[in-house]
PDB file of N, CA and C in Angstrom:
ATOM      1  N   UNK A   1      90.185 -62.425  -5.556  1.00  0.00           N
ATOM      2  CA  UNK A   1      88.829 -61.961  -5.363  1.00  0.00           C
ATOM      3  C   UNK A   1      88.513 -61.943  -3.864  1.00  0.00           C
ATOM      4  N   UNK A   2      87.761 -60.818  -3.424  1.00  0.00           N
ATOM      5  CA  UNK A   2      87.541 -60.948  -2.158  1.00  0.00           C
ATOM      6  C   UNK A   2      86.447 -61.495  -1.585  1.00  0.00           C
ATOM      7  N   UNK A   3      86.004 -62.156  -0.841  1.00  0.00           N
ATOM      8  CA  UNK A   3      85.150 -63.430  -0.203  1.00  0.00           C
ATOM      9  C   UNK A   3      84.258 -61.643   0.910  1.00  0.00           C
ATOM     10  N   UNK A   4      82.984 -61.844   0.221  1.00  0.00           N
ATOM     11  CA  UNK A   4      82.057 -60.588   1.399  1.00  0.00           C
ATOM     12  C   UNK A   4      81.200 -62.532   2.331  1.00  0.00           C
ATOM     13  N   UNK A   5      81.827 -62.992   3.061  1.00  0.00           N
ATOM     14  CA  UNK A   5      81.030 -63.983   3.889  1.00  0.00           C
ATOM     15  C   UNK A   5      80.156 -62.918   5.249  1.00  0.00           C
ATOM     16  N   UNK A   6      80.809 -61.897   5.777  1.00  0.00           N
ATOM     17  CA  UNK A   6      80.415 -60.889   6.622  1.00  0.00           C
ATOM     18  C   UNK A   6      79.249 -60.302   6.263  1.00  0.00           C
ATOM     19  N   UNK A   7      79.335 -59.658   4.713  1.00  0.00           N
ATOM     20  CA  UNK A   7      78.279 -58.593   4.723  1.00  0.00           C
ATOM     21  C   UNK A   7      77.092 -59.452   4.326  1.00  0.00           C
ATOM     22  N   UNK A   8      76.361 -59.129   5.443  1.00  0.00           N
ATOM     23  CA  UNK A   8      74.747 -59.889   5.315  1.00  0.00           C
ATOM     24  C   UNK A   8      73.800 -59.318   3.767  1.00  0.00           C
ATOM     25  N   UNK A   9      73.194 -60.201   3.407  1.00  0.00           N
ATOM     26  CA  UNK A   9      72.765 -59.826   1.918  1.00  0.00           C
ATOM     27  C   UNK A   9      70.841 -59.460   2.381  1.00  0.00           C
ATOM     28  N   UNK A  10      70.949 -58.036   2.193  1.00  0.00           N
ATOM     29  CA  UNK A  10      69.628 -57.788   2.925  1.00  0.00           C
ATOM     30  C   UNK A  10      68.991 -57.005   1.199  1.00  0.00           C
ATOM     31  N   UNK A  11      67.725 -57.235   0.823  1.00  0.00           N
ATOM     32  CA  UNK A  11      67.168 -56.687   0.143  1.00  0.00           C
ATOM     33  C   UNK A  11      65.743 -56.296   0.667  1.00  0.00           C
ATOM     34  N   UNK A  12      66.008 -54.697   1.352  1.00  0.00           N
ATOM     35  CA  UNK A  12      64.462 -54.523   1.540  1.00  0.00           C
ATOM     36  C   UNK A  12      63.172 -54.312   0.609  1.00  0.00           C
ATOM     37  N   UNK A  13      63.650 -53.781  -0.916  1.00  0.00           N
ATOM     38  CA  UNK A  13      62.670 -53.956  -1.550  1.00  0.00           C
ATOM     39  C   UNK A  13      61.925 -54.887  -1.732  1.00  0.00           C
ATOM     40  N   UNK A  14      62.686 -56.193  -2.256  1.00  0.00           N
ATOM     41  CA  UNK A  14      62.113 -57.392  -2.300  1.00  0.00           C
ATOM     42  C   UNK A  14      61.465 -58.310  -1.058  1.00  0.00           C
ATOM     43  N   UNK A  15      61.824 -57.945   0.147  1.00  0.00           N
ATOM     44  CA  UNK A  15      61.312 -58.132   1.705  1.00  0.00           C
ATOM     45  C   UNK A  15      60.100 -57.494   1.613  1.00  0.00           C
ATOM     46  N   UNK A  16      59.760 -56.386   1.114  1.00  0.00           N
ATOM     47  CA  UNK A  16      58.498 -55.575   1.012  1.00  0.00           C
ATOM     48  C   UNK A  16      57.392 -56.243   0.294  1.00  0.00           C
ATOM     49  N   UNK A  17      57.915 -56.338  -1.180  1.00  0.00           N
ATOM     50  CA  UNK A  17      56.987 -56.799  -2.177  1.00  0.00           C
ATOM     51  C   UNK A  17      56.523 -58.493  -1.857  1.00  0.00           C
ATOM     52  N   UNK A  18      57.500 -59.199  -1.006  1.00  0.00           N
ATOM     53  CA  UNK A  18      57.104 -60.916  -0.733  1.00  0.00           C
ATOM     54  C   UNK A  18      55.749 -60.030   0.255  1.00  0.00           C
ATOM     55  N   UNK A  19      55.847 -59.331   1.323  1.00  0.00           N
ATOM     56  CA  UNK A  19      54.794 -59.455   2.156  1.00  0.00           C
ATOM     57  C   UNK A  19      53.334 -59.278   1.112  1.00  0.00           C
ATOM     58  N   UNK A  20      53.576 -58.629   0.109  1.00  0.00           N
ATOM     59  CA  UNK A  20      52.355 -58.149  -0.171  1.00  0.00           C
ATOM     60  C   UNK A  20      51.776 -59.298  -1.427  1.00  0.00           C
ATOM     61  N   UNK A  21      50.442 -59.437  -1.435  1.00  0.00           N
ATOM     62  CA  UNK A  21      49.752 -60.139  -1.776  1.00  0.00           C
ATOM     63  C   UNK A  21      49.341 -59.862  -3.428  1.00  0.00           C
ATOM     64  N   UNK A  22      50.548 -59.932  -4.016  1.00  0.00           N
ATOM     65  CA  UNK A  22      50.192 -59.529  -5.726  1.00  0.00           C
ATOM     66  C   UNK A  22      51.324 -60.645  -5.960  1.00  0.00           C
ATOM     67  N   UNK A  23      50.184 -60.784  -7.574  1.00  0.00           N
ATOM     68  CA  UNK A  23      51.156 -62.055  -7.796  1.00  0.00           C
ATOM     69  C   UNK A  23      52.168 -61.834  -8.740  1.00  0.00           C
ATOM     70  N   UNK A  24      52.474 -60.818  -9.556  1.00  0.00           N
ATOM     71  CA  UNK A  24      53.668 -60.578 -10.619  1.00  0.00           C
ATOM     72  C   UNK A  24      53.417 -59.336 -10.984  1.00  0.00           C
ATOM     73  N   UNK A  25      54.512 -58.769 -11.318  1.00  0.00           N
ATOM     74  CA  UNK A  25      55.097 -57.355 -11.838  1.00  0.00           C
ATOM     75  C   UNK A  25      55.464 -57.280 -13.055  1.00  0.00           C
ATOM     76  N   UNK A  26      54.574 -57.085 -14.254  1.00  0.00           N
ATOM     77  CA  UNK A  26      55.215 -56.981 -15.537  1.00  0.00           C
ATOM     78  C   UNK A  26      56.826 -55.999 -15.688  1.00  0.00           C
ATOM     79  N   UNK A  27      57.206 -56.203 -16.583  1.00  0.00           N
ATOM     80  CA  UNK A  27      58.743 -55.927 -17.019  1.00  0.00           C
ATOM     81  C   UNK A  27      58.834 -54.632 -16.904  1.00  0.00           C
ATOM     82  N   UNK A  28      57.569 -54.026 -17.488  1.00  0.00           N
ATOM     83  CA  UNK A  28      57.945 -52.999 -17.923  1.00  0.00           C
ATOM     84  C   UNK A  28      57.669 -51.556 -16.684  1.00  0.00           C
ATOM     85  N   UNK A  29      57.057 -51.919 -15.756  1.00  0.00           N
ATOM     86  CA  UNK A  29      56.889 -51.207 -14.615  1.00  0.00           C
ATOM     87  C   UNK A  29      56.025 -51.321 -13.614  1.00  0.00           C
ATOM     88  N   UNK A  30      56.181 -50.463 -12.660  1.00  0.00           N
ATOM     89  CA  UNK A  30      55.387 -50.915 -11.622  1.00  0.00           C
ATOM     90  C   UNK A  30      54.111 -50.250 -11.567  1.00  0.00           C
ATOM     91  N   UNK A  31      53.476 -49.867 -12.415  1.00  0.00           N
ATOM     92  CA  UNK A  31      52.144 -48.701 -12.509  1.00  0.00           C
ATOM     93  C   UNK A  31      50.812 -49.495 -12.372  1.00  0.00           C
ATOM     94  N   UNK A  32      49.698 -49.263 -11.649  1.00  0.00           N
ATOM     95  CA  UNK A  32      48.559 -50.457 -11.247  1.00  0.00           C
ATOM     96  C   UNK A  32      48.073 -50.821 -12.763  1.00  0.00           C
ATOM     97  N   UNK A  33      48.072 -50.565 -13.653  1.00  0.00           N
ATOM     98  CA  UNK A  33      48.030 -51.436 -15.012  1.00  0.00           C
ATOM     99  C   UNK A  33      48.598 -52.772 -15.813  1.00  0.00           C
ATOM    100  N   UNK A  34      49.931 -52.558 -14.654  1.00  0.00           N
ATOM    101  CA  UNK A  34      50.979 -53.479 -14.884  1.00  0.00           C
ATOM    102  C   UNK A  34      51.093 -54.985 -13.924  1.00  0.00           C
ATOM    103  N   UNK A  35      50.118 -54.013 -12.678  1.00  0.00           N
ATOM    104  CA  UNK A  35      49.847 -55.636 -11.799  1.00  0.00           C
ATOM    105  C   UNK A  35      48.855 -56.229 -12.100  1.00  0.00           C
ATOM    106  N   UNK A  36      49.209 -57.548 -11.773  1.00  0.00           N
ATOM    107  CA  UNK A  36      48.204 -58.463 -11.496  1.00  0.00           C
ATOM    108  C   UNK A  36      47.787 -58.935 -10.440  1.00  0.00           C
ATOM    109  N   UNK A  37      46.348 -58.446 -10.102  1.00  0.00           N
ATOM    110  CA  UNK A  37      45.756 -58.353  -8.432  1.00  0.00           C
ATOM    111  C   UNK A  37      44.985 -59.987  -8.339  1.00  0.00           C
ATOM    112  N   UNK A  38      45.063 -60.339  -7.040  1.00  0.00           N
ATOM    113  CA  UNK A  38      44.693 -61.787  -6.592  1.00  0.00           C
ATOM    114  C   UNK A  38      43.705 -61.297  -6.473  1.00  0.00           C
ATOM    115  N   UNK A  39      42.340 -61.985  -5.708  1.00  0.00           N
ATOM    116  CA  UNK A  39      41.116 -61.597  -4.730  1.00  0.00           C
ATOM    117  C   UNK A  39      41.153 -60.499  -3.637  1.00  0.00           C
ATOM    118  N   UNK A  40      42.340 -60.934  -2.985  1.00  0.00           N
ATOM    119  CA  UNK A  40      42.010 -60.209  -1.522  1.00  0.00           C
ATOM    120  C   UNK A  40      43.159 -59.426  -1.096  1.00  0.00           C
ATOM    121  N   UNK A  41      42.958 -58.003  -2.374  1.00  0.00           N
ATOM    122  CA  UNK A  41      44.164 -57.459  -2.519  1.00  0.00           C
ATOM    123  C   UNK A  41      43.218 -56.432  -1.914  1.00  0.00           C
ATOM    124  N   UNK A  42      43.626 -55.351  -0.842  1.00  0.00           N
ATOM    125  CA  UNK A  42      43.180 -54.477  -0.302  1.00  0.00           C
ATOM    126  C   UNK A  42      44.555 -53.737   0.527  1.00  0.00           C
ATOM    127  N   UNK A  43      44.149 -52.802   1.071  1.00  0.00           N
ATOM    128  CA  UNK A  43      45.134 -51.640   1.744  1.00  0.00           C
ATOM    129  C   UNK A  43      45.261 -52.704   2.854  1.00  0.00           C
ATOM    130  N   UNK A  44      44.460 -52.729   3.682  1.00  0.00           N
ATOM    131  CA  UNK A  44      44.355 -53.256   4.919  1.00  0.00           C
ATOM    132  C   UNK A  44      45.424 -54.510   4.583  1.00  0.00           C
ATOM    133  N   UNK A  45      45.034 -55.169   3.924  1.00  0.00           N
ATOM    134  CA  UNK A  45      45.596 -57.055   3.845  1.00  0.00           C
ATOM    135  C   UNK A  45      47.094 -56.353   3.550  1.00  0.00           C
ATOM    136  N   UNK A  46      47.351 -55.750   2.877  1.00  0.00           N
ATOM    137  CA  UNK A  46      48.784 -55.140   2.196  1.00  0.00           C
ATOM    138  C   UNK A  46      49.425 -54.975   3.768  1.00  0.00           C
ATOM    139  N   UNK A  47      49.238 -53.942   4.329  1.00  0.00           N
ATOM    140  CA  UNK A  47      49.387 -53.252   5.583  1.00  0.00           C
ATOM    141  C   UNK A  47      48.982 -54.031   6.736  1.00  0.00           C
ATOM    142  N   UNK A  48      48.613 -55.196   6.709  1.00  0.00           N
ATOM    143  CA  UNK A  48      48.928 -55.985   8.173  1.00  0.00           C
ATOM    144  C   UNK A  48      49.872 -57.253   7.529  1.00  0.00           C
ATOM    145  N   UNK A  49      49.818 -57.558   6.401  1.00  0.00           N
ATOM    146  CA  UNK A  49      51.069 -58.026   5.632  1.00  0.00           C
ATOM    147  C   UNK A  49      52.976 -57.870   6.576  1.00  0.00           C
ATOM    148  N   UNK A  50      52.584 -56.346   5.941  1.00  0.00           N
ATOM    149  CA  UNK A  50      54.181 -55.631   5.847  1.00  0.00           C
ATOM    150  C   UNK A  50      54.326 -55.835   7.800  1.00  0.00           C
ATOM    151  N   UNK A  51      53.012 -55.241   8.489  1.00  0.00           N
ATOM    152  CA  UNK A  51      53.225 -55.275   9.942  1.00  0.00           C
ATOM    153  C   UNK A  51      53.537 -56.501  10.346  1.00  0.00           C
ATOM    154  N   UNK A  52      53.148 -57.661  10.236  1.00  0.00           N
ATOM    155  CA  UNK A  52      53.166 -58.819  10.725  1.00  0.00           C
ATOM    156  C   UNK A  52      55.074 -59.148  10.191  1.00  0.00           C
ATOM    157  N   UNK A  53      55.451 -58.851   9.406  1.00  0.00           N
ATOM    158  CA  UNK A  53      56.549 -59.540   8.552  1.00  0.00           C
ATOM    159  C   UNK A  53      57.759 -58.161   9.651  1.00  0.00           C
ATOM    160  N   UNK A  54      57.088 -57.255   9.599  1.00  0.00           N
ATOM    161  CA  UNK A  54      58.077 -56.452  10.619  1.00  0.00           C
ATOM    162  C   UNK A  54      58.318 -56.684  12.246  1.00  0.00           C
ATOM    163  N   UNK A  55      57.018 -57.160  12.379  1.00  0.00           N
ATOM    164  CA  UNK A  55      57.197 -58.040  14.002  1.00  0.00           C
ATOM    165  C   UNK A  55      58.024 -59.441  13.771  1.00  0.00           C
ATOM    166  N   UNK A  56      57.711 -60.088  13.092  1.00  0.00           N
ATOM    167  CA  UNK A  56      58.472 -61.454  12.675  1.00  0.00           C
ATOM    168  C   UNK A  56      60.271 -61.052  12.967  1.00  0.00           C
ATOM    169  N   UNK A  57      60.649 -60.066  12.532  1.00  0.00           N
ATOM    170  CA  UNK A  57      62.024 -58.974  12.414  1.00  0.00           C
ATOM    171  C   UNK A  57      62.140 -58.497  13.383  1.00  0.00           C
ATOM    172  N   UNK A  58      61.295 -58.285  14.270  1.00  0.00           N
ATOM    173  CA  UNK A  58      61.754 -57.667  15.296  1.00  0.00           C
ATOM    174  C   UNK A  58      61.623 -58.611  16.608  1.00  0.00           C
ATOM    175  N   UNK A  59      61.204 -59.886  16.284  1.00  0.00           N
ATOM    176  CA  UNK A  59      61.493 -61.257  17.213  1.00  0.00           C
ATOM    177  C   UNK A  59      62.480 -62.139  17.308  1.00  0.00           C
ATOM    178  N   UNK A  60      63.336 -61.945  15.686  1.00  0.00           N
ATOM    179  CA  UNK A  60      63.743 -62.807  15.573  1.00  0.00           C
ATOM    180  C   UNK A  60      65.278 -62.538  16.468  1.00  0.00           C
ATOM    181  N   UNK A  61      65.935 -60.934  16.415  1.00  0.00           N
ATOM    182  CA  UNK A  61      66.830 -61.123  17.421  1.00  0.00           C
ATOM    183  C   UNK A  61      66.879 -61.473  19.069  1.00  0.00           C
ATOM    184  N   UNK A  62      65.640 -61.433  19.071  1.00  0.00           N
ATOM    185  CA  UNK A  62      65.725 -61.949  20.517  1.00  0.00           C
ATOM    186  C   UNK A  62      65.865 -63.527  20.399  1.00  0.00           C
ATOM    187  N   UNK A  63      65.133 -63.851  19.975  1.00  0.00           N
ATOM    188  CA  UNK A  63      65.126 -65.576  19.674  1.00  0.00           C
ATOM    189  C   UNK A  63      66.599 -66.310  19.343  1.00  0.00           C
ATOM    190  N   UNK A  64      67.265 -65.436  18.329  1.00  0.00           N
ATOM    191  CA  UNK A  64      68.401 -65.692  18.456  1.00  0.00           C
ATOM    192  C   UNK A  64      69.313 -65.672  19.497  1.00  0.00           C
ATOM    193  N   UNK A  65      69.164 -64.680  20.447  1.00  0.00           N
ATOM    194  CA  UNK A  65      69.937 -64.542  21.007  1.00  0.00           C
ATOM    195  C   UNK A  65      69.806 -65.426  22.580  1.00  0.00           C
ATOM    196  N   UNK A  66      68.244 -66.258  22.250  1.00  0.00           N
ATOM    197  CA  UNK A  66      68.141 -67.034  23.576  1.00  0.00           C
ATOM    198  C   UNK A  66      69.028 -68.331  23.057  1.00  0.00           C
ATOM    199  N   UNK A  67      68.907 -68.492  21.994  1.00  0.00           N
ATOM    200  CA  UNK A  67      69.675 -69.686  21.476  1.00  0.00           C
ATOM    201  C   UNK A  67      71.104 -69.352  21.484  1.00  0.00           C
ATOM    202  N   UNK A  68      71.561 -68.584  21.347  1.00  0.00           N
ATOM    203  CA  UNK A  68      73.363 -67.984  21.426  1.00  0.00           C
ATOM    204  C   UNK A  68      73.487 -68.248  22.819  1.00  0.00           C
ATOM    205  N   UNK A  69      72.736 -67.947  23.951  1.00  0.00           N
ATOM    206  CA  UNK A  69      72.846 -68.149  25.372  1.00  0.00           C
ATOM    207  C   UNK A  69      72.788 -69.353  25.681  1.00  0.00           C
ATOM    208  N   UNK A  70      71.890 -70.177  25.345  1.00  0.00           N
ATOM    209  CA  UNK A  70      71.708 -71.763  25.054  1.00  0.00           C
ATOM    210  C   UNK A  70      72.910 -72.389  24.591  1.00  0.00           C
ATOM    211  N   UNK A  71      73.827 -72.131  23.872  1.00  0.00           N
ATOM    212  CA  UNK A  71      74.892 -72.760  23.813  1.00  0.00           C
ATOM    213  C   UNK A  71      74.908 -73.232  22.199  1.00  0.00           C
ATOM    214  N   UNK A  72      73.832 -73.107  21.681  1.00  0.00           N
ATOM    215  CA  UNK A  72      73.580 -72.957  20.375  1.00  0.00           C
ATOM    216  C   UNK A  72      74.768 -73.006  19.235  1.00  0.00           C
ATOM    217  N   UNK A  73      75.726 -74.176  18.843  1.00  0.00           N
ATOM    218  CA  UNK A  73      76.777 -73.888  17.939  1.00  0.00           C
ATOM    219  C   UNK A  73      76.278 -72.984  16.626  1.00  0.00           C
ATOM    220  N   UNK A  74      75.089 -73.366  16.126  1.00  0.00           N
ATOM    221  CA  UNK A  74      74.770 -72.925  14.927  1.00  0.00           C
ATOM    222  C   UNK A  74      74.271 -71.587  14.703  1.00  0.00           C
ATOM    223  N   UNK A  75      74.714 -71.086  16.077  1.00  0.00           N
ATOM    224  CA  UNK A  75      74.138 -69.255  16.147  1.00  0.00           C
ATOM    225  C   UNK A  75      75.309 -68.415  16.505  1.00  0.00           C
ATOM    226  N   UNK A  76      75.803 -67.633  15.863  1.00  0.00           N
ATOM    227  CA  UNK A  76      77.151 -66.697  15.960  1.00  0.00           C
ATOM    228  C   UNK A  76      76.459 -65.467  16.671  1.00  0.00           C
ATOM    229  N   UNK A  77      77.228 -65.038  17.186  1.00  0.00           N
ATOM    230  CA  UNK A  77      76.628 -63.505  17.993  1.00  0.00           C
ATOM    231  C   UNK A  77      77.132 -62.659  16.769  1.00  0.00           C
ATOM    232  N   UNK A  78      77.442 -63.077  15.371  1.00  0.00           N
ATOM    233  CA  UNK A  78      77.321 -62.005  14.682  1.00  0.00           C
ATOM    234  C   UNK A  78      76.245 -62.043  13.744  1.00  0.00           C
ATOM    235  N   UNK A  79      75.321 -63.446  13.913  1.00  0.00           N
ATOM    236  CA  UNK A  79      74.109 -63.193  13.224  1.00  0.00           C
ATOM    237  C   UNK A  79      73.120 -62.747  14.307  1.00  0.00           C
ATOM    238  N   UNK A  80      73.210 -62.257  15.633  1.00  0.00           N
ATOM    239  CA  UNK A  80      72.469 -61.750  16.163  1.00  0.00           C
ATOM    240  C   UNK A  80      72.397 -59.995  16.046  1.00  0.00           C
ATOM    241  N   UNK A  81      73.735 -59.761  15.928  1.00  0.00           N
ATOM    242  CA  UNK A  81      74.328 -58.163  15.483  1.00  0.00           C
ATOM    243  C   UNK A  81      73.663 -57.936  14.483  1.00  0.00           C
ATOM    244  N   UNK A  82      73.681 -59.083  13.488  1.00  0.00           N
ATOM    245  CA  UNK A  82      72.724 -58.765  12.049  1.00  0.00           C
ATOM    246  C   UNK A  82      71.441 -58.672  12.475  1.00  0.00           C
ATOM    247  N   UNK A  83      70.697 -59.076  12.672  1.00  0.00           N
ATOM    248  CA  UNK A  83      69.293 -59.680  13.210  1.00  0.00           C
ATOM    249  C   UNK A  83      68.836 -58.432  13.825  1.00  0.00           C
ATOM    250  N   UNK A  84      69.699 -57.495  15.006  1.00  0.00           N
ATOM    251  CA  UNK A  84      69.367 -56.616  14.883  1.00  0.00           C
ATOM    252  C   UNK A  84      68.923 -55.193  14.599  1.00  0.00           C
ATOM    253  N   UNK A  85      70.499 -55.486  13.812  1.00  0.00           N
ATOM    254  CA  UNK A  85      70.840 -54.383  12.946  1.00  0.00           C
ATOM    255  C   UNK A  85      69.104 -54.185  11.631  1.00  0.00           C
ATOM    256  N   UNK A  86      69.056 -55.504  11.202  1.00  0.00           N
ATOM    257  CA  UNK A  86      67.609 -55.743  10.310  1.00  0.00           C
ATOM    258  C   UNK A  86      66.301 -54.746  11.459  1.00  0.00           C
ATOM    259  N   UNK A  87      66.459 -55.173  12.714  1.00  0.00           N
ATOM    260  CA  UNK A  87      65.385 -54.905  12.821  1.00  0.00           C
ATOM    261  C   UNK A  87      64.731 -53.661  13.610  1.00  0.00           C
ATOM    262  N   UNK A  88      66.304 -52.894  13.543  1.00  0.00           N
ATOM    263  CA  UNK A  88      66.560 -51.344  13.995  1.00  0.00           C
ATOM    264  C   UNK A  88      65.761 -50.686  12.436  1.00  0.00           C
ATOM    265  N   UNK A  89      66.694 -51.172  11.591  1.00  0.00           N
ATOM    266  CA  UNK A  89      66.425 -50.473  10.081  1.00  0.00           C
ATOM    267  C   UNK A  89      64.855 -50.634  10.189  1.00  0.00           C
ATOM    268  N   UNK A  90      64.302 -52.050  10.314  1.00  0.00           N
ATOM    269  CA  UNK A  90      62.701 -51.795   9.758  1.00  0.00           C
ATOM    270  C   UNK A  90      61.765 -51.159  10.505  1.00  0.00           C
ATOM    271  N   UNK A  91      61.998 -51.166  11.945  1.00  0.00           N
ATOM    272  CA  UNK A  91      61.773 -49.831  13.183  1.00  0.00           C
ATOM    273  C   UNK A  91      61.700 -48.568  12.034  1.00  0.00           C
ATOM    274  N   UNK A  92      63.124 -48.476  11.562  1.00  0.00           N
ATOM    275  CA  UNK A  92      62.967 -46.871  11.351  1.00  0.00           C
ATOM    276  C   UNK A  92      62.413 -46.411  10.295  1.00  0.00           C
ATOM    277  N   UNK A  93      62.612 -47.696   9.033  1.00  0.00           N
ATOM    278  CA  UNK A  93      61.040 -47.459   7.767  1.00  0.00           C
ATOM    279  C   UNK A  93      59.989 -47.443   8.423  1.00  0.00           C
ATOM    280  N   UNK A  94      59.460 -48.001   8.688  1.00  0.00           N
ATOM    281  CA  UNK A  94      58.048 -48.127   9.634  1.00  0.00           C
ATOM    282  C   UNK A  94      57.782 -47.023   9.845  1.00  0.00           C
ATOM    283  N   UNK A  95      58.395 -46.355  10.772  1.00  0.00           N
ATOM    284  CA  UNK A  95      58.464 -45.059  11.451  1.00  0.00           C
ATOM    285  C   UNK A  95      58.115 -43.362  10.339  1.00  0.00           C
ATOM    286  N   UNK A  96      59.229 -43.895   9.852  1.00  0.00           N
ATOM    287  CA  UNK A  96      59.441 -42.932   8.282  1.00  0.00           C
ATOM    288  C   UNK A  96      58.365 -43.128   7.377  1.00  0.00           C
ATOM    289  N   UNK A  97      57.700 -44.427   7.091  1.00  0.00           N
ATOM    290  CA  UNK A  97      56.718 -44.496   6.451  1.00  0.00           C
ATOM    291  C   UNK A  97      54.988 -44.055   6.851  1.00  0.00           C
ATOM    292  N   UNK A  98      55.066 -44.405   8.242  1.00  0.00           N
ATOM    293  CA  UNK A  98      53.785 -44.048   9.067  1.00  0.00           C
ATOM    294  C   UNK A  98      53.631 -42.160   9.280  1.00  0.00           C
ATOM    295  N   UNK A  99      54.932 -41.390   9.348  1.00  0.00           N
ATOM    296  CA  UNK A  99      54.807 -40.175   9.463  1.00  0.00           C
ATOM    297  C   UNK A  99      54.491 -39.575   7.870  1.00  0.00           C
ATOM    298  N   UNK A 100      55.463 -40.246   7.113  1.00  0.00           N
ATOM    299  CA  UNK A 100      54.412 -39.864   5.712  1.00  0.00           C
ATOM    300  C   UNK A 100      52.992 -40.381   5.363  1.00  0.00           C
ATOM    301  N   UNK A 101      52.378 -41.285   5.332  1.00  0.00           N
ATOM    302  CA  UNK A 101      51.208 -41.572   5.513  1.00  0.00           C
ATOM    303  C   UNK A 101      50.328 -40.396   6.262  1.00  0.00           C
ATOM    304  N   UNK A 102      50.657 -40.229   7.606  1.00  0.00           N
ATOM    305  CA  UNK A 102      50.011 -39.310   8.043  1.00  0.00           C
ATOM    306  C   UNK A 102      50.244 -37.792   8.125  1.00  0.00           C
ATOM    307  N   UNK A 103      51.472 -37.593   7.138  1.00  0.00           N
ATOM    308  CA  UNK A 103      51.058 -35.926   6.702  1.00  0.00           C
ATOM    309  C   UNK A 103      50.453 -36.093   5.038  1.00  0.00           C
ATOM    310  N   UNK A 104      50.324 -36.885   4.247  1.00  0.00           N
ATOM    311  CA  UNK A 104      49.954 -36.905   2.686  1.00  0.00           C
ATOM    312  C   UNK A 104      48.639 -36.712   3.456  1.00  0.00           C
ATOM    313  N   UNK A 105      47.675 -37.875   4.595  1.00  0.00           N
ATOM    314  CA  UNK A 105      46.326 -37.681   5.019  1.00  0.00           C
ATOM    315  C   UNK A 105      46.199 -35.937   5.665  1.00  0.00           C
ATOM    316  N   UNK A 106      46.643 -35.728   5.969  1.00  0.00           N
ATOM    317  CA  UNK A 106      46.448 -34.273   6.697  1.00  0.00           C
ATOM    318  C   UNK A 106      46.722 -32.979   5.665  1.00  0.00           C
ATOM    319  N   UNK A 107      47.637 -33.484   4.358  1.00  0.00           N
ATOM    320  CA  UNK A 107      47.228 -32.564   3.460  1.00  0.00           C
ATOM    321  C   UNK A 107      46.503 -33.166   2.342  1.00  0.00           C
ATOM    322  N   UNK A 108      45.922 -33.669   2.388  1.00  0.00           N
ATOM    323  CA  UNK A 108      44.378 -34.681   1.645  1.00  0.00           C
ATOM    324  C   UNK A 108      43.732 -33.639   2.199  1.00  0.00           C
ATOM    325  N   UNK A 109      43.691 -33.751   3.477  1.00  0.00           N
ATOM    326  CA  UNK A 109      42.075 -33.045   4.297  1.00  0.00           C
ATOM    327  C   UNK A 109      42.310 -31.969   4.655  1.00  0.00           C
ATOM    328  N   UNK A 110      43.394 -31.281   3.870  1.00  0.00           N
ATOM    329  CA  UNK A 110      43.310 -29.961   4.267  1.00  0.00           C
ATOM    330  C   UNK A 110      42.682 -28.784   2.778  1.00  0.00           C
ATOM    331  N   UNK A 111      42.763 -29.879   1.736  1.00  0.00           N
ATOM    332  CA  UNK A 111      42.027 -29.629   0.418  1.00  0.00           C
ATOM    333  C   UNK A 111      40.513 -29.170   0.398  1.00  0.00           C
ATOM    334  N   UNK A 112      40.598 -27.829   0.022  1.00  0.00           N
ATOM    335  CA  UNK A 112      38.960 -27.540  -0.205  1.00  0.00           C
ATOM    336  C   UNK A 112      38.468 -27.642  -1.444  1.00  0.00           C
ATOM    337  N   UNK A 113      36.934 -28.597  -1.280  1.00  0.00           N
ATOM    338  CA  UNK A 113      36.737 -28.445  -2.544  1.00  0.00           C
ATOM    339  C   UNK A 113      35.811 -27.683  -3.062  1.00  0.00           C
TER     340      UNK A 113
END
């Protein structure tokens, strides 16, 4: 059997859904009937959620890598490769996600009613 100790175990779906502020997902799907909303479930709280958890990602390779310079045994320069590799990828959802956001709004408001 082959040993994956290398390939970093990244799940962005589930990275997504921890930021956000709902507390369980019935079985059977993800449709707003199926969640169960806390108090202070809003767009905004959702969306400085996901932002805050993407800056967290995009600190952490540097941080690592002051500690790899530090002399740090317990930091490999290949969990810094990872670290950034994580935080190139969530750069480029971000990115990908904010340009859809703002063409769905621009053909919202381009609807006459």
């Amino acid at each position: 059997m082959i040993e994956n100790r290398l390939v970093p175990n990244v799940n962005i779906f589930s990275d997504m859904l921890s930021s956000m502020p709902i507390d369980e997902f019935s079985q059977k799907g993800f449709g707003s009937a199926n969640i169960k909303e806390s108090d202070n479930v809003s767009f905004k709280n959702v969306l400085s959620g996901m932002v805050s958890k993407l800056n967290n990602e995009i600190d952490k390779p540097d941080q690592l890598l002051n500690e790899q310079m530090m002399g740090n045994p317990e930091v490999d320069i290949h969990d810094v490769m990872t670290a950034m590799a994580k935080a190139e990828l969530g750069i480029s959802m971000a990115t990908q996600i904010t340009s859809k956001v703002v063409n769905a709004y621009s053909t919202v408001m381009q609807i006459s009613i």
